[in-house]
PDB file of N, CA and C in Angstrom:
ATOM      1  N   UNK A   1       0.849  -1.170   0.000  1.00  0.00           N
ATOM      2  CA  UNK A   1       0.000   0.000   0.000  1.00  0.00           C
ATOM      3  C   UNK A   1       0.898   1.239   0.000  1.00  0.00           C
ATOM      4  N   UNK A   2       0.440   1.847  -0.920  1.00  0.00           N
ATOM      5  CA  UNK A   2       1.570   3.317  -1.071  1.00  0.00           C
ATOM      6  C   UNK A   2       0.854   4.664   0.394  1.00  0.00           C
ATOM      7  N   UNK A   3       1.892   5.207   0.276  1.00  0.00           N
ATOM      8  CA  UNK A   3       1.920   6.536   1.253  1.00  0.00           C
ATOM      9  C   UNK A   3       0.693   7.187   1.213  1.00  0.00           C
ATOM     10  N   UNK A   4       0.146   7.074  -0.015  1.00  0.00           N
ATOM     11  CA  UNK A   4      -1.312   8.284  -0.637  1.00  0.00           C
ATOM     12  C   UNK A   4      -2.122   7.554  -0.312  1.00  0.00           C
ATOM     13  N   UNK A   5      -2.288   5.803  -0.766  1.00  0.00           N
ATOM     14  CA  UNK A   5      -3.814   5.130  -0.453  1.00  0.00           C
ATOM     15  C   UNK A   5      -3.873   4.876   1.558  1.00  0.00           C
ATOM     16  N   UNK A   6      -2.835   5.297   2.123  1.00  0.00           N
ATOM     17  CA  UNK A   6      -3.102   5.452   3.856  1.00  0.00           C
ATOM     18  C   UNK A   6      -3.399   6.426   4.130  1.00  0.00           C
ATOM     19  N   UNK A   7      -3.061   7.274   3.363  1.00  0.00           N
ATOM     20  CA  UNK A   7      -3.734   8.710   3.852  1.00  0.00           C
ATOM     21  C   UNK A   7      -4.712   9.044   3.638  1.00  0.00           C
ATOM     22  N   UNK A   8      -5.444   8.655   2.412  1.00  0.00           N
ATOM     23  CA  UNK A   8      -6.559   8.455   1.938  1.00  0.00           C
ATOM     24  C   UNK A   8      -7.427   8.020   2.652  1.00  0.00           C
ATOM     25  N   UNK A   9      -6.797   6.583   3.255  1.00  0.00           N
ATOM     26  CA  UNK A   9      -7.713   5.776   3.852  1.00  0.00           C
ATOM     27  C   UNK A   9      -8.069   6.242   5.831  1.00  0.00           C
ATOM     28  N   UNK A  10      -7.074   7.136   6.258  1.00  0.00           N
ATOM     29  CA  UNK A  10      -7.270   7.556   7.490  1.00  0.00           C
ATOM     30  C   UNK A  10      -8.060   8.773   7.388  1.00  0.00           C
ATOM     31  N   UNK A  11      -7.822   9.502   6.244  1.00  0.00           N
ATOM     32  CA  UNK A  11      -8.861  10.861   6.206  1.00  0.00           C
ATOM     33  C   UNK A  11     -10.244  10.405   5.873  1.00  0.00           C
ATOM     34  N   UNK A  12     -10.431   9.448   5.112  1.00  0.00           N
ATOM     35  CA  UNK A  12     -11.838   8.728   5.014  1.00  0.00           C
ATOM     36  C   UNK A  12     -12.431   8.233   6.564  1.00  0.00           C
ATOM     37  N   UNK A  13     -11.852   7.550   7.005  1.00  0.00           N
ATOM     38  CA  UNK A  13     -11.693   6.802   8.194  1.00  0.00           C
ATOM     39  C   UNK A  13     -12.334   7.792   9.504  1.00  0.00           C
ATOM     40  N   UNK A  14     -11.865   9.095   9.573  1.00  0.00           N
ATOM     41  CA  UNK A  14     -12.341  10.293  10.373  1.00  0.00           C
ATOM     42  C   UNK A  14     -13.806  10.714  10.711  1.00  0.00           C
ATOM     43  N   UNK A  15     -14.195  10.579  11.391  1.00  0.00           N
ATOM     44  CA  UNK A  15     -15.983  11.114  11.456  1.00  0.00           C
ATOM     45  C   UNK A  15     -15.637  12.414  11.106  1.00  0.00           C
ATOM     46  N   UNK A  16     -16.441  12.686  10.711  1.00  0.00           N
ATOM     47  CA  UNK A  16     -16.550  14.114  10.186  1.00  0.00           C
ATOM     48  C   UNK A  16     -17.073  15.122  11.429  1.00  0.00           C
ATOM     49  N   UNK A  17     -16.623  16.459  12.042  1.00  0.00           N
ATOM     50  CA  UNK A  17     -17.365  17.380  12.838  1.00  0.00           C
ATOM     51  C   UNK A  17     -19.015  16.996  13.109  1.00  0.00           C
ATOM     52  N   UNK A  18     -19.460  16.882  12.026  1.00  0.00           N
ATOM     53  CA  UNK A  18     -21.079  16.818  12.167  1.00  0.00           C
ATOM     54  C   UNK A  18     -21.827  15.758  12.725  1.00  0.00           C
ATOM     55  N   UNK A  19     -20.804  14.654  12.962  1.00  0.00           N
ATOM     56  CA  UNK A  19     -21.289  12.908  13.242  1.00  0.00           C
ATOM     57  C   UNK A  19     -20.837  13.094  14.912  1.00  0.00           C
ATOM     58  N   UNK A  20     -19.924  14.145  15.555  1.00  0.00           N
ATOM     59  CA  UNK A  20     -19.583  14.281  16.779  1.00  0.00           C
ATOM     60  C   UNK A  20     -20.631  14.708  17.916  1.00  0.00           C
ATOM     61  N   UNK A  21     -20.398  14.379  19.229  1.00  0.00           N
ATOM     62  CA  UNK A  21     -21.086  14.752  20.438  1.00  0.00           C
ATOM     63  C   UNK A  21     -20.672  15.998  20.508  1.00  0.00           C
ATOM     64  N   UNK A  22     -21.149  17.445  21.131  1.00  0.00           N
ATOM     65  CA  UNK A  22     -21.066  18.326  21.627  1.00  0.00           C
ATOM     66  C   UNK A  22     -21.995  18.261  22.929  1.00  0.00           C
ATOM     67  N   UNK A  23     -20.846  18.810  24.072  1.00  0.00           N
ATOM     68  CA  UNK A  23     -21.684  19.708  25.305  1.00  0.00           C
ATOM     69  C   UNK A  23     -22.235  20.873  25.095  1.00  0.00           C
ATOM     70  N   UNK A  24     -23.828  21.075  25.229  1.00  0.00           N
ATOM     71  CA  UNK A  24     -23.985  22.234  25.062  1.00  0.00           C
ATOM     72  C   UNK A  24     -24.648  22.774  26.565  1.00  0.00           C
ATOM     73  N   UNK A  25     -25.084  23.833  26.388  1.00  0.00           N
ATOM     74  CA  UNK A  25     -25.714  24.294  27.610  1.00  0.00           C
ATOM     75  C   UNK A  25     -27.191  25.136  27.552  1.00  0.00           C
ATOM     76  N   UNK A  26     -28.451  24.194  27.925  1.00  0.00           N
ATOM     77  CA  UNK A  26     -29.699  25.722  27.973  1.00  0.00           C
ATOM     78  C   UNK A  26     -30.419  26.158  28.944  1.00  0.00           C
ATOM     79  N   UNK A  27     -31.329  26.531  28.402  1.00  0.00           N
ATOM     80  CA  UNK A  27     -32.385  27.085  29.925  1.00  0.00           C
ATOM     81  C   UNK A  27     -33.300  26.538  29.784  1.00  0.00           C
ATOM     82  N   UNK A  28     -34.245  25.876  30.940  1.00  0.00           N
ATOM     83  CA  UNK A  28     -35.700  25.226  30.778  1.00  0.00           C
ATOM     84  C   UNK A  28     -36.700  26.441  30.939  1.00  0.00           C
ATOM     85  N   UNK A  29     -37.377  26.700  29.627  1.00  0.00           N
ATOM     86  CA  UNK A  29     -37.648  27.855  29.260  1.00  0.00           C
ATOM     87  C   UNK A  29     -39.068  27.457  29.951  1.00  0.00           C
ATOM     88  N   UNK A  30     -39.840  26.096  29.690  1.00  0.00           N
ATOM     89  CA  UNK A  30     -41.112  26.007  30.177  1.00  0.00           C
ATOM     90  C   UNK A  30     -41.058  24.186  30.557  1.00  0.00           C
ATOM     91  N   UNK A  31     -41.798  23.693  30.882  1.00  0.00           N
ATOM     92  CA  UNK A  31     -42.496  22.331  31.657  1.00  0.00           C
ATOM     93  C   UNK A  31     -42.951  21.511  30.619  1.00  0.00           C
ATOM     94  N   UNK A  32     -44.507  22.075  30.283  1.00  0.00           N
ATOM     95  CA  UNK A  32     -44.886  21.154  29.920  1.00  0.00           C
ATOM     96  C   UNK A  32     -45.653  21.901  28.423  1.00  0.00           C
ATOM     97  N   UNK A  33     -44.988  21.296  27.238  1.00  0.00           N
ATOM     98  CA  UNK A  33     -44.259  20.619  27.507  1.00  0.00           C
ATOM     99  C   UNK A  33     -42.584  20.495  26.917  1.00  0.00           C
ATOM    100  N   UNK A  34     -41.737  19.861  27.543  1.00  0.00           N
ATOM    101  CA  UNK A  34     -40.537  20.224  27.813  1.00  0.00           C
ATOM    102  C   UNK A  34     -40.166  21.249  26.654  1.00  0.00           C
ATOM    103  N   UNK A  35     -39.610  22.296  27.534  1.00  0.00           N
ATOM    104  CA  UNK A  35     -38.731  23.234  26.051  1.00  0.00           C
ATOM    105  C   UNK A  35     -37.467  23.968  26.953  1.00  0.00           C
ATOM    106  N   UNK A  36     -36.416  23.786  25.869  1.00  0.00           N
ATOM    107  CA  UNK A  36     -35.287  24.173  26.616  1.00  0.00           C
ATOM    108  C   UNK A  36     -34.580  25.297  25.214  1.00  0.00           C
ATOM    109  N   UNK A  37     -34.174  26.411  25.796  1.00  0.00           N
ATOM    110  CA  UNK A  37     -33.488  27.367  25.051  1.00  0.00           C
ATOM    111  C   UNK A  37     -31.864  27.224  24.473  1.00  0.00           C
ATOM    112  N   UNK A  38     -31.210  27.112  23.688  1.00  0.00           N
ATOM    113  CA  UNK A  38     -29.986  26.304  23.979  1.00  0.00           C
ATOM    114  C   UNK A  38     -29.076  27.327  23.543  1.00  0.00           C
ATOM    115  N   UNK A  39     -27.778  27.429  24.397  1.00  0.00           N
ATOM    116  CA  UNK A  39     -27.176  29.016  24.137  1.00  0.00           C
ATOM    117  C   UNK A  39     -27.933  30.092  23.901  1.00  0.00           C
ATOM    118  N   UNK A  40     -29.021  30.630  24.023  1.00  0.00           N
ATOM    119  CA  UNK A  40     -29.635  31.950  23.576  1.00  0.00           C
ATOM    120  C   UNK A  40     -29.656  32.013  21.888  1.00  0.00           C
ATOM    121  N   UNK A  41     -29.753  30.536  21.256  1.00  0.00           N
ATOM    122  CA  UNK A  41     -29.879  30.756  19.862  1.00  0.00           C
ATOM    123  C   UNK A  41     -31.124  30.193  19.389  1.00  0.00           C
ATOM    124  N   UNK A  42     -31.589  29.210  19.808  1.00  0.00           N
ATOM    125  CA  UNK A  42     -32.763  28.422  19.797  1.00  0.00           C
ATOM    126  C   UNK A  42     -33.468  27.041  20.762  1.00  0.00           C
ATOM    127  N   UNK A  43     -34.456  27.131  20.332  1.00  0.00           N
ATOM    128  CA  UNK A  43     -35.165  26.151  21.639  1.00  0.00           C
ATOM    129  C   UNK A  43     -35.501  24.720  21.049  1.00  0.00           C
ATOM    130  N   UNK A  44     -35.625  24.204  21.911  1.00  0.00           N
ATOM    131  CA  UNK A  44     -36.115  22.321  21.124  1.00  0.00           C
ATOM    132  C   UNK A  44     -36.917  22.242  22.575  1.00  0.00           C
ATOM    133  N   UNK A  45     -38.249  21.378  21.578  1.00  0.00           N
ATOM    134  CA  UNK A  45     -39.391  20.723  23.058  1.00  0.00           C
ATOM    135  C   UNK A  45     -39.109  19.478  22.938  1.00  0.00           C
ATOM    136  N   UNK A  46     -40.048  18.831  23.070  1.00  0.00           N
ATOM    137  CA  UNK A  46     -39.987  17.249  24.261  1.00  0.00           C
ATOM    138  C   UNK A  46     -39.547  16.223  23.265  1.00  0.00           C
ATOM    139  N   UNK A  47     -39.931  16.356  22.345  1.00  0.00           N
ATOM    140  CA  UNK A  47     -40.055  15.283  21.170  1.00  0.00           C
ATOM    141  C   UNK A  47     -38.149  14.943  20.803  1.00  0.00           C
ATOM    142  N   UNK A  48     -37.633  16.079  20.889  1.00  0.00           N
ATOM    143  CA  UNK A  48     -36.106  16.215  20.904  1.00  0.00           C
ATOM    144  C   UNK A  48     -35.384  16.040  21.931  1.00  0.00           C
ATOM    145  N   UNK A  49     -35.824  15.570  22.832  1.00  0.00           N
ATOM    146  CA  UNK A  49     -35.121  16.055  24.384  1.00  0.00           C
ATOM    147  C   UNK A  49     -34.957  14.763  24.913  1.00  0.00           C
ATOM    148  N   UNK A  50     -34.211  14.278  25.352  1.00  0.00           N
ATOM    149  CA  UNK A  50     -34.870  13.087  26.386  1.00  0.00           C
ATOM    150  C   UNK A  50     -33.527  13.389  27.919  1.00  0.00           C
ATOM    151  N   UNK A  51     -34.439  13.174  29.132  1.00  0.00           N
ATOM    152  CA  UNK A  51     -33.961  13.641  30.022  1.00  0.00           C
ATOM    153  C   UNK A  51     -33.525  12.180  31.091  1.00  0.00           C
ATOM    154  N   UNK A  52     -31.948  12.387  31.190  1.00  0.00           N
ATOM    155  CA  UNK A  52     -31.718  11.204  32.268  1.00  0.00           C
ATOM    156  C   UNK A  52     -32.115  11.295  34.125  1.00  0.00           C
ATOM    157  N   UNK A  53     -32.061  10.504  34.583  1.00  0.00           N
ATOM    158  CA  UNK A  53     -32.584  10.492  36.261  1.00  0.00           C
ATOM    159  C   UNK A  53     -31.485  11.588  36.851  1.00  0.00           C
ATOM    160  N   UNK A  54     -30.496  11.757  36.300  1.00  0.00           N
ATOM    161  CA  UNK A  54     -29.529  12.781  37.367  1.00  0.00           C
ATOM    162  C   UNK A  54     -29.963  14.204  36.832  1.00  0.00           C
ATOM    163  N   UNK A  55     -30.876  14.327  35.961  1.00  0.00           N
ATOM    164  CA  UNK A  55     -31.081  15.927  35.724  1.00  0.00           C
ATOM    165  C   UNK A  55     -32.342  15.982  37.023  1.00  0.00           C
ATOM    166  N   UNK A  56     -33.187  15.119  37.226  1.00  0.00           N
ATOM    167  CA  UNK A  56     -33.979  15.244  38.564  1.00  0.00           C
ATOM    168  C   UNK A  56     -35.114  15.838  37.960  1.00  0.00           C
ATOM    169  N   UNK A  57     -36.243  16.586  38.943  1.00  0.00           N
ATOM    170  CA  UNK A  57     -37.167  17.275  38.320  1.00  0.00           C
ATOM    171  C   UNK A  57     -36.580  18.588  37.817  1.00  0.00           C
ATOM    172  N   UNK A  58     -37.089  18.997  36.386  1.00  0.00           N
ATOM    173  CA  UNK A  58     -36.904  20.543  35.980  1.00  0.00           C
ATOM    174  C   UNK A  58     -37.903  21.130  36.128  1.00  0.00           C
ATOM    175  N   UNK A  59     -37.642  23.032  36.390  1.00  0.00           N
ATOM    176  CA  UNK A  59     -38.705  23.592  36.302  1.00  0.00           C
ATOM    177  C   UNK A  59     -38.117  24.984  35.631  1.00  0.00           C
ATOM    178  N   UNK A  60     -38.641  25.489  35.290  1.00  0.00           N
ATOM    179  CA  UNK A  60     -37.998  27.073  34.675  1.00  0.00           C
ATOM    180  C   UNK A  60     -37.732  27.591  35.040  1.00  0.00           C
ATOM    181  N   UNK A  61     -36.458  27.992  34.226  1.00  0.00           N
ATOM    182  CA  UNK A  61     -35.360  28.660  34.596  1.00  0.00           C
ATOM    183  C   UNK A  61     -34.099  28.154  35.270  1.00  0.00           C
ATOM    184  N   UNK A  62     -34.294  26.389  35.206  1.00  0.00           N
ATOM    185  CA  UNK A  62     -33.004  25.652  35.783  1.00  0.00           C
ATOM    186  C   UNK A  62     -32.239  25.738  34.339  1.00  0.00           C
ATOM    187  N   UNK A  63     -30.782  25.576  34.586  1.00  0.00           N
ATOM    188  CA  UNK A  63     -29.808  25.705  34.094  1.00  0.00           C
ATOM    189  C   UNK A  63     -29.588  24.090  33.214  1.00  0.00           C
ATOM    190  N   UNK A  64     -29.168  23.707  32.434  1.00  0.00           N
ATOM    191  CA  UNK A  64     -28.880  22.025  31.883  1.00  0.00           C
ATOM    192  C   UNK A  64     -28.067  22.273  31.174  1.00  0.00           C
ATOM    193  N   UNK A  65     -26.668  21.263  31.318  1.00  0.00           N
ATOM    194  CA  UNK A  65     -26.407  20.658  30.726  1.00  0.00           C
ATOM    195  C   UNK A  65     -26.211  19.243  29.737  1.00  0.00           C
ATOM    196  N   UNK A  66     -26.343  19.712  28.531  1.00  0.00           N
ATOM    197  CA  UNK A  66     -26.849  18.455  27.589  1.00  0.00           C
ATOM    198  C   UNK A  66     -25.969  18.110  26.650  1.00  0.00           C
ATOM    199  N   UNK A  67     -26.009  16.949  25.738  1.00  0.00           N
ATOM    200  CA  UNK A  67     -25.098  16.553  24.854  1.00  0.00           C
ATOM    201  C   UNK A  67     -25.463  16.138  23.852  1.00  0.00           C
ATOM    202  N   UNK A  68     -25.513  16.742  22.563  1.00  0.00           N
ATOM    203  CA  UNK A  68     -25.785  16.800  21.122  1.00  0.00           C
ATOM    204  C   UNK A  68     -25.723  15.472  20.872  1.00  0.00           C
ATOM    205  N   UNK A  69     -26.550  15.050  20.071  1.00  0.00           N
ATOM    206  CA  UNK A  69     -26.262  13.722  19.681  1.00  0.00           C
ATOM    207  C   UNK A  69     -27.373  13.590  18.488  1.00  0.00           C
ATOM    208  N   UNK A  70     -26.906  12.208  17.249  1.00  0.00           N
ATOM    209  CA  UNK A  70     -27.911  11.920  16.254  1.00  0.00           C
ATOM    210  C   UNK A  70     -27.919  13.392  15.767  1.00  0.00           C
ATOM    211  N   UNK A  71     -26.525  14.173  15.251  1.00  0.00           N
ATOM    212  CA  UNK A  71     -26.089  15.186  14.340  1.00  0.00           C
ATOM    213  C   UNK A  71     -27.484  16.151  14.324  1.00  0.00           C
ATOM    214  N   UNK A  72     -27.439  16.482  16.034  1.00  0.00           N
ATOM    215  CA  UNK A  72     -28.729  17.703  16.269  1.00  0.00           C
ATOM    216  C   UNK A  72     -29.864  17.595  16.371  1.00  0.00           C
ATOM    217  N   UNK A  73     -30.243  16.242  15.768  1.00  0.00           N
ATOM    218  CA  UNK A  73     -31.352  15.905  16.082  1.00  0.00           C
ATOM    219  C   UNK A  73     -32.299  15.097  17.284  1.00  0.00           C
ATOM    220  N   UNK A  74     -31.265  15.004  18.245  1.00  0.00           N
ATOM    221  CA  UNK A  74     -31.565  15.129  19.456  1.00  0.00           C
ATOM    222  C   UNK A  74     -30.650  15.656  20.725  1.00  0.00           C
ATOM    223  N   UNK A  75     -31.226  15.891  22.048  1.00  0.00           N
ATOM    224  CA  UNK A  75     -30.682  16.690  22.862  1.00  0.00           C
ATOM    225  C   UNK A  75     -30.548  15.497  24.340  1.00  0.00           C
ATOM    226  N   UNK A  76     -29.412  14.942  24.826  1.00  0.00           N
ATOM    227  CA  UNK A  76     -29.730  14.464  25.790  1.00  0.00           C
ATOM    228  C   UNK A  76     -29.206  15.198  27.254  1.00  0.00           C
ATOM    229  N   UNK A  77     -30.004  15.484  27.877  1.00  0.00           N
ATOM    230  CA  UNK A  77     -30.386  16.501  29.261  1.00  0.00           C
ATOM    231  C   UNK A  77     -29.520  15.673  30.491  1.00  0.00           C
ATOM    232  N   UNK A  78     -28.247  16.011  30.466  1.00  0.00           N
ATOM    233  CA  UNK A  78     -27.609  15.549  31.664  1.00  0.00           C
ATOM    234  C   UNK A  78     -27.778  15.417  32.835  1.00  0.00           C
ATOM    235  N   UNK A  79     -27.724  17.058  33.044  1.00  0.00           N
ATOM    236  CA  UNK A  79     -27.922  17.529  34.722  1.00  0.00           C
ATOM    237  C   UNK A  79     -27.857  19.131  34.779  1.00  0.00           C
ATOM    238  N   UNK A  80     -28.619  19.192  36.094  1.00  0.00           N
ATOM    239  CA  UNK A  80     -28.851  20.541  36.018  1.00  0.00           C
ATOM    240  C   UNK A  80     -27.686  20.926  36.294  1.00  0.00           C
ATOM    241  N   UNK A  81     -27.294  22.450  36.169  1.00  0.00           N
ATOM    242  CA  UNK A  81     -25.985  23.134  36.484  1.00  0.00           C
ATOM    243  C   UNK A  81     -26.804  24.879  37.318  1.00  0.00           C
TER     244      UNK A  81
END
């Protein structure tokens, strides 16, 4: 295998930015039902959200941290901060 078809094959090999997890951070803007503001750029409700047992009960205006996942199309709700 030459020098070019490994390089080839490790830059292929790379997830791309968009296939990655990000921490993000929002505000639980309202309850029910669930909507969270995310950086002060936009909001996602329930259907996008799914919330683990250590975020506890939310109510508005708690703080969350969450983690991008399924390239934005969903939000998973860590814990409050």
């Amino acid at each position: 295998m030459s020098v070019e078809e490994l390089a080839r094959r490790i830059k292929n090999a790379r997830p791309r930015q968009d296939e990655l997890s990000d921490l993000v951070y929002g505000k639980v803007v309202k309850t029910s039902p669930l909507t969270v503001k995310i950086e002060n750029r936009f909001e996602i409700s329930a259907p996008f959200i799914i919330v683990s047992k250590n975020a506890g009960s939310l109510k508005s205006g708690d703080g969350v941290l969450m983690m991008r996942v399924q390239q934005g199309q969903k939000y998973f709700v860590m814990e409050r901060v």
